[in-house]
N, C-alpha and C. Protein backbone atom coordinates (compact mmCIF):
# COMPACT_ATOMS: atom_id res chain seq x y z
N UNK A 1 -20.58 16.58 -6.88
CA UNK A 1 -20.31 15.37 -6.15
C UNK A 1 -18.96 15.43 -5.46
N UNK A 2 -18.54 14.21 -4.80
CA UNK A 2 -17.36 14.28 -3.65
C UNK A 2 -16.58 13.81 -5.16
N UNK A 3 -14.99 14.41 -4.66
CA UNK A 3 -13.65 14.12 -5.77
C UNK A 3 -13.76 12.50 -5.11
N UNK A 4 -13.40 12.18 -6.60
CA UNK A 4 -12.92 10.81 -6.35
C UNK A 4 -11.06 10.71 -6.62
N UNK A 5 -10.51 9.97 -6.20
CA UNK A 5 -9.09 9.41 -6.37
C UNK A 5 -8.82 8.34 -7.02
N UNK A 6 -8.14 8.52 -8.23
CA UNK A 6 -8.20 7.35 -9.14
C UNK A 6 -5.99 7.02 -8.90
N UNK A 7 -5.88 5.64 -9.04
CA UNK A 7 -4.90 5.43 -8.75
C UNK A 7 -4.44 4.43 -9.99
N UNK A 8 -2.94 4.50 -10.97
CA UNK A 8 -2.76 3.60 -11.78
C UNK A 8 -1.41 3.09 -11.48
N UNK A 9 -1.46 1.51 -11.34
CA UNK A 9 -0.11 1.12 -11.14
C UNK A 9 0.44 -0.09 -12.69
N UNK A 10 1.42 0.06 -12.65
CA UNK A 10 2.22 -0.68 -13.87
C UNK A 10 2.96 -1.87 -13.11
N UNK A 11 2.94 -2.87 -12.86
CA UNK A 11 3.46 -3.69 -11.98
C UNK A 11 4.53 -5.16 -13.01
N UNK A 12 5.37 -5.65 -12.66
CA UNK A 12 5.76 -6.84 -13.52
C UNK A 12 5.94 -7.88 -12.42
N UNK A 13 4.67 -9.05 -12.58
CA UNK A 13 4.27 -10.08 -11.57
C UNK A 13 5.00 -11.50 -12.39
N UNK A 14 5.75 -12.41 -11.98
CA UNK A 14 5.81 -13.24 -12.28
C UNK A 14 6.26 -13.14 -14.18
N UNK A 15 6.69 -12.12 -14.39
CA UNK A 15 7.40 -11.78 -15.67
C UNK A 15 6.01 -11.24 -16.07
N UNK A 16 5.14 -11.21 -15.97
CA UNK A 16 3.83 -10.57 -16.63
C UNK A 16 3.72 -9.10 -16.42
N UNK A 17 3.67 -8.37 -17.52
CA UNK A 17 3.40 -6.59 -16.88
C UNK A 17 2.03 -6.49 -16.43
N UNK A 18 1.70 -6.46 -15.30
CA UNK A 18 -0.41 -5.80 -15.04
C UNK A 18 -0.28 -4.48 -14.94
N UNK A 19 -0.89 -3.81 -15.71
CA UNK A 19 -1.62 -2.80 -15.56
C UNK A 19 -3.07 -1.89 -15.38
N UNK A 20 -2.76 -2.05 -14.19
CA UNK A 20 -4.34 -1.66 -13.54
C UNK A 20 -4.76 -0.16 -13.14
N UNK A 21 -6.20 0.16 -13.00
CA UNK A 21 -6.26 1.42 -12.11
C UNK A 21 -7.15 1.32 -11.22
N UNK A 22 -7.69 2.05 -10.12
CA UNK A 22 -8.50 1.66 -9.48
C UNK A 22 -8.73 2.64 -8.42
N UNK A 23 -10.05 3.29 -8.24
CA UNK A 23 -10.58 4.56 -7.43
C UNK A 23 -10.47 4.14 -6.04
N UNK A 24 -10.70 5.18 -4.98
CA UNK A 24 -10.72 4.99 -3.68
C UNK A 24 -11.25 6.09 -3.21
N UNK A 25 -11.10 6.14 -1.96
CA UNK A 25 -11.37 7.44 -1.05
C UNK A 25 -10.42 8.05 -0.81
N UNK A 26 -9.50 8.54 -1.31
CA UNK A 26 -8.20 9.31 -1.59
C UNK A 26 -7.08 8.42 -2.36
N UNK A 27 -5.95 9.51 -2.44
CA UNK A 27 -5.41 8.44 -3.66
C UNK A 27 -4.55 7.38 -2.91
N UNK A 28 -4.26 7.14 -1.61
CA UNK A 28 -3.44 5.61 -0.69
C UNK A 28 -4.33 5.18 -1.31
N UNK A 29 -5.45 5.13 -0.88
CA UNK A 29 -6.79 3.96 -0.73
C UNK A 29 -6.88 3.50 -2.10
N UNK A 30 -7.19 4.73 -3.08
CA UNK A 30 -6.81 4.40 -4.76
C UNK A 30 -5.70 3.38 -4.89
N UNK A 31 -4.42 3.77 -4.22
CA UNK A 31 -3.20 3.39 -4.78
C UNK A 31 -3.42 1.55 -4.31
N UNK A 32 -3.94 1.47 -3.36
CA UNK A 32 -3.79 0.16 -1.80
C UNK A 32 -4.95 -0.68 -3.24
N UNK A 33 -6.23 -0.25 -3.92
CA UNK A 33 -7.18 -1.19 -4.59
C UNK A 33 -6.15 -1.39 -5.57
N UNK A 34 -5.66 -0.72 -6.43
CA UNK A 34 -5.35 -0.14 -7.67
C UNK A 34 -3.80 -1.88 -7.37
N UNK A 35 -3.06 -1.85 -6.44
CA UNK A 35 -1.68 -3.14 -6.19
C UNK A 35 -2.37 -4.08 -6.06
N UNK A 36 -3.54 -4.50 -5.39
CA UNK A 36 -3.77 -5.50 -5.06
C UNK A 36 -4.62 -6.10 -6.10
N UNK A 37 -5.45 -5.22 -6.67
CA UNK A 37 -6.33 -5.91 -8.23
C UNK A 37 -5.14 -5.93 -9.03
N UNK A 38 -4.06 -5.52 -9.23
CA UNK A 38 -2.97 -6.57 -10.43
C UNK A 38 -1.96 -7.57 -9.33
N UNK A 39 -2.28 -7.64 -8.03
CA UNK A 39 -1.47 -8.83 -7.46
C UNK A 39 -2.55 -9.92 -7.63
N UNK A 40 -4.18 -10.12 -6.96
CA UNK A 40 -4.99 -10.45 -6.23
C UNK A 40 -4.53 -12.00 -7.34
N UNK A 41 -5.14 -11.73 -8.98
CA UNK A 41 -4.94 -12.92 -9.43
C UNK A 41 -3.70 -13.73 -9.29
N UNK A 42 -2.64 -13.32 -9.02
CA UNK A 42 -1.49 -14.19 -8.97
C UNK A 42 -1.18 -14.48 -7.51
N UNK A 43 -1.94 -13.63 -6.46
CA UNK A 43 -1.69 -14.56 -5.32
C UNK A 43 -3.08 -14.06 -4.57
N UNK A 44 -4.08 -14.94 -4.77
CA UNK A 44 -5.13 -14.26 -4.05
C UNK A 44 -5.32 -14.77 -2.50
N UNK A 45 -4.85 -15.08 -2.14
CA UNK A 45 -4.47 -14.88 -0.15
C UNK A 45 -4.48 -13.41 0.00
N UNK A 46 -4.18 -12.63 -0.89
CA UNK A 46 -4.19 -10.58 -1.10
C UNK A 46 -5.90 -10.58 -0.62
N UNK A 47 -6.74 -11.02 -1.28
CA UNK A 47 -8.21 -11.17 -1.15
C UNK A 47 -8.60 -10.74 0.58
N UNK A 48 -7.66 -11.42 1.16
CA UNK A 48 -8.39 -11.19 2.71
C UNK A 48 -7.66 -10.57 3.44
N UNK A 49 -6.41 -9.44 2.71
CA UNK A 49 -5.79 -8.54 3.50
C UNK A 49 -6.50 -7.41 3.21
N UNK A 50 -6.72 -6.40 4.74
CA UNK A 50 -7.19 -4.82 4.90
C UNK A 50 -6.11 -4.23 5.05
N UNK A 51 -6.54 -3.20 4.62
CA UNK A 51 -5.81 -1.86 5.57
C UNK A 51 -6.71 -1.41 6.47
N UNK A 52 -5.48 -1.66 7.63
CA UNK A 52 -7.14 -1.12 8.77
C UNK A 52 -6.44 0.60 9.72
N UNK A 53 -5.51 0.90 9.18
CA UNK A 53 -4.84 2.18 9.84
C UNK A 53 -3.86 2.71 8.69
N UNK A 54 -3.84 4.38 8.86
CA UNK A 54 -3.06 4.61 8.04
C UNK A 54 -2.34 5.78 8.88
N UNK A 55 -1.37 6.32 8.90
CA UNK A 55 -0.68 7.68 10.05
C UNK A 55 0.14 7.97 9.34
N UNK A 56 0.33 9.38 9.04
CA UNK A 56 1.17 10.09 8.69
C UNK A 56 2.39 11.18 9.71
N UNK A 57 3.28 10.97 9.95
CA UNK A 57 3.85 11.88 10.11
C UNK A 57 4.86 12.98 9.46
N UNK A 58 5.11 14.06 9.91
CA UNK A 58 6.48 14.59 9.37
C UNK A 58 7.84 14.37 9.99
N UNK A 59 8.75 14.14 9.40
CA UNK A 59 10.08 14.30 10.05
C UNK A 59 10.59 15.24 11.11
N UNK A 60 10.23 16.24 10.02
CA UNK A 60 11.35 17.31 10.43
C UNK A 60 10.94 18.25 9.77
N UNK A 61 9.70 18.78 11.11
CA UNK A 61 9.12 20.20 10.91
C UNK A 61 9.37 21.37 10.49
N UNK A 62 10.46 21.67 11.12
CA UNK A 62 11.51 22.89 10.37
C UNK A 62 11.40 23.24 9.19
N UNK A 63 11.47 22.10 7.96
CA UNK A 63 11.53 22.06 6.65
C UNK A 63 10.17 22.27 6.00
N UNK A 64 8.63 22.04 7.06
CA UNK A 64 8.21 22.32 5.81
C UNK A 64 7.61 21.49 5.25
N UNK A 65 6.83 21.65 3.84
CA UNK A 65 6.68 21.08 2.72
C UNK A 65 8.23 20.06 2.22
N UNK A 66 9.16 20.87 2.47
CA UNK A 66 10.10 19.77 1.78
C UNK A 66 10.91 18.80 2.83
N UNK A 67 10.06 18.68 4.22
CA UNK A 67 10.38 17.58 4.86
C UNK A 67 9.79 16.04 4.68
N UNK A 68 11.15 15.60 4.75
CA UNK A 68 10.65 13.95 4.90
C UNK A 68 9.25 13.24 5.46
N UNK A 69 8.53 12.51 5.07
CA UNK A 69 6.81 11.71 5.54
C UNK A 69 6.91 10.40 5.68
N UNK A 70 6.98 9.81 6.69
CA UNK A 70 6.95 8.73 7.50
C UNK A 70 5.23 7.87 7.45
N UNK A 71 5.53 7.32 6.72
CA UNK A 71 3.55 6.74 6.75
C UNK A 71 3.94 5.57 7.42
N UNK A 72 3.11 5.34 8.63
CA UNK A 72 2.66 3.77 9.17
C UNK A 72 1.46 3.19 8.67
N UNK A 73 1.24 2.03 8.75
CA UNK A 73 0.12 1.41 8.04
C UNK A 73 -0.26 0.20 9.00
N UNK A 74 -1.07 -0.16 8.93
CA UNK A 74 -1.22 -1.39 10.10
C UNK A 74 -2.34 -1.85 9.35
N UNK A 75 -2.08 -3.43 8.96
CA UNK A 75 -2.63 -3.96 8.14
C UNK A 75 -3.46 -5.40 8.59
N UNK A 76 -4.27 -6.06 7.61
CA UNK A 76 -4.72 -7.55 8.74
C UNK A 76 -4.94 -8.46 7.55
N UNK A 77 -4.98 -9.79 8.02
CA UNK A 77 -6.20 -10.45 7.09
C UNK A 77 -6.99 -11.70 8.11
N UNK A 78 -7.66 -10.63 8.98
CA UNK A 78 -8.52 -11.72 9.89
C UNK A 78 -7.90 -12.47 10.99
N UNK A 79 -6.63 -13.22 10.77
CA UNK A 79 -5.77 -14.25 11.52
C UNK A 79 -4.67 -13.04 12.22
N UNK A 80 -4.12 -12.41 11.68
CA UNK A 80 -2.98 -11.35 11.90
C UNK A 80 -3.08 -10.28 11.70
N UNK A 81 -2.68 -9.37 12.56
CA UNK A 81 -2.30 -8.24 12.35
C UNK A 81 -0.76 -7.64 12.03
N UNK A 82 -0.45 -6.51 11.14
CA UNK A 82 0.50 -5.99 11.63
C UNK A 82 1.32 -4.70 10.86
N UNK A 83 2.23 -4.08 11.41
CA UNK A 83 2.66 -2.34 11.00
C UNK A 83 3.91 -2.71 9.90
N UNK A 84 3.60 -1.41 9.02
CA UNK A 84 5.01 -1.46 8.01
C UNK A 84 4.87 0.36 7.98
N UNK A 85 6.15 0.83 7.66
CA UNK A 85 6.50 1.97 7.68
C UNK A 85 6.93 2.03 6.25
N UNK A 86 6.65 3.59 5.49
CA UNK A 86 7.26 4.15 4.46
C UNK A 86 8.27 5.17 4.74
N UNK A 87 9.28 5.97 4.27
CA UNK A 87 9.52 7.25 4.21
C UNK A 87 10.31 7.78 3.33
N UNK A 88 9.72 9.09 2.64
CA UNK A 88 10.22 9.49 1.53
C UNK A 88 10.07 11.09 1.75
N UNK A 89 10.33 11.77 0.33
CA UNK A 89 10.04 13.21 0.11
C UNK A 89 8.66 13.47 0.00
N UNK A 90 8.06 12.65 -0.40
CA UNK A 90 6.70 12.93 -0.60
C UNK A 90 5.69 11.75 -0.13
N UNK A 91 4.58 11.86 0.03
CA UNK A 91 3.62 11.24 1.14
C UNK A 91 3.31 10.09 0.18
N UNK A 92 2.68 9.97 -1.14
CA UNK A 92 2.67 8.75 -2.28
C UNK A 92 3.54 8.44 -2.28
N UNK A 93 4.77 8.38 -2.46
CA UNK A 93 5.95 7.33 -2.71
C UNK A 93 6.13 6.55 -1.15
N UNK A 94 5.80 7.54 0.39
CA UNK A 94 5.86 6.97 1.44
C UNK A 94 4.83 5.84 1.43
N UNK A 95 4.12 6.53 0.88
CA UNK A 95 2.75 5.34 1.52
C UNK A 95 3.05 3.98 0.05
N UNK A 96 3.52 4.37 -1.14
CA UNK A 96 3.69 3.08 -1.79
C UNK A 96 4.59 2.34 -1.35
N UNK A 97 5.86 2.42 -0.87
CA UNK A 97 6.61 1.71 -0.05
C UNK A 97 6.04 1.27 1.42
N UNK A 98 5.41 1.55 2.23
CA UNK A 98 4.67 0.89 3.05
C UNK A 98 3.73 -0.03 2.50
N UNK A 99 2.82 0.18 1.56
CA UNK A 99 1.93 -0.58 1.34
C UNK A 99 2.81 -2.08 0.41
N UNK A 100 3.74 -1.62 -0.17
CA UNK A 100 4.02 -3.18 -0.76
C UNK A 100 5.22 -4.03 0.42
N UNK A 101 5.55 -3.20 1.37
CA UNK A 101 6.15 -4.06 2.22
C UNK A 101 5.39 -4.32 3.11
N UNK A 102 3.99 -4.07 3.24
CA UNK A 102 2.61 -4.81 3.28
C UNK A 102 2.72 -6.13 2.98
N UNK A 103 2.64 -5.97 1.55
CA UNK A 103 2.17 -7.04 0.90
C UNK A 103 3.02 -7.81 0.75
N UNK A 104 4.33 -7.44 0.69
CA UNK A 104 5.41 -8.63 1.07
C UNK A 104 5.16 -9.43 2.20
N UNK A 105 5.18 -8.90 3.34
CA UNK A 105 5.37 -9.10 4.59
C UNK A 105 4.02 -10.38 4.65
N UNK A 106 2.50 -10.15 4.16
CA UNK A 106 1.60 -11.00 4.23
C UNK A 106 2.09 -12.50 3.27
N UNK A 107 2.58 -12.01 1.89
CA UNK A 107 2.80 -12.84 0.86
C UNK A 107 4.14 -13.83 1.79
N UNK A 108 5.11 -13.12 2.14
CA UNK A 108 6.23 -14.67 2.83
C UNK A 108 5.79 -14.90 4.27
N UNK A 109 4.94 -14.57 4.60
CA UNK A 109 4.21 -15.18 5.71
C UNK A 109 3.23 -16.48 5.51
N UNK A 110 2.81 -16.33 4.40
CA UNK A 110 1.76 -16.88 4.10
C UNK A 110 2.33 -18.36 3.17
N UNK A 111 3.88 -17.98 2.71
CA UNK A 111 4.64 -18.73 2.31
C UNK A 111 5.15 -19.71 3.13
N UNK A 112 5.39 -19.18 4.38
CA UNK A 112 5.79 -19.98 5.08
C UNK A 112 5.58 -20.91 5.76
N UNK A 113 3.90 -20.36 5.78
CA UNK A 113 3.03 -21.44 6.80
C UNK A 113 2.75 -22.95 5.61
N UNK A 114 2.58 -22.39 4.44
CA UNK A 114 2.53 -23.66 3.74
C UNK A 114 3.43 -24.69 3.35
């Protein structure tokens, strides 16, 4: 069968530790189910955000494997769209920092309108 990607995050919401895991079609997609099933109950407005793009680049070709990875993400929930950037040494820590300034970015938006 096709590899699956299993993703586990340890999160502390509202003083509560969640600890969740959760498969995907590689491990972002793992990682992107895996934040939002231990956010979804404490703020489920998460419920109707996608990921609808994901891009990777490298920095700084020269280097390699041990160059810097720039992940864009472009995200929605039906009403809005919009891009958050990661960048790190490695492509998971890029793309987890994009994806929760994701979810920031939806969560005080969503704060605000109310």
């Amino acid at each position: 069968g096709e590899p699956v990607a299993e993703a586990t995050v340890r999160v502390r919401v509202k003083g509560i530790l969640e600890h969740t895991a959760a498969a995907g079609n590689g491990p972002v997609d793992a990682l992107d189910h895996a934040l939002r099933k231990a956010l979804e109950e404490f703020y489920p407005s998460l419920k109707s955000m996608r990921l609808l793009d994901y891009k990777v680049r490298i920095l700084d070709e020269s280097k390699g494997t041990a160059a810097k990875t720039r992940v864009l993400i472009t995200s929605g929930d039906g009403e809005e769209t919009w891009g958050t950037v990661g960048v790190a040494d490695n492509i998971i820590e890029a793309s987890w920092k994009a994806l929760v300034d994701s979810i920031e970015y939806k969560l005080r938006r969503d704060d605000r309108r109310s």
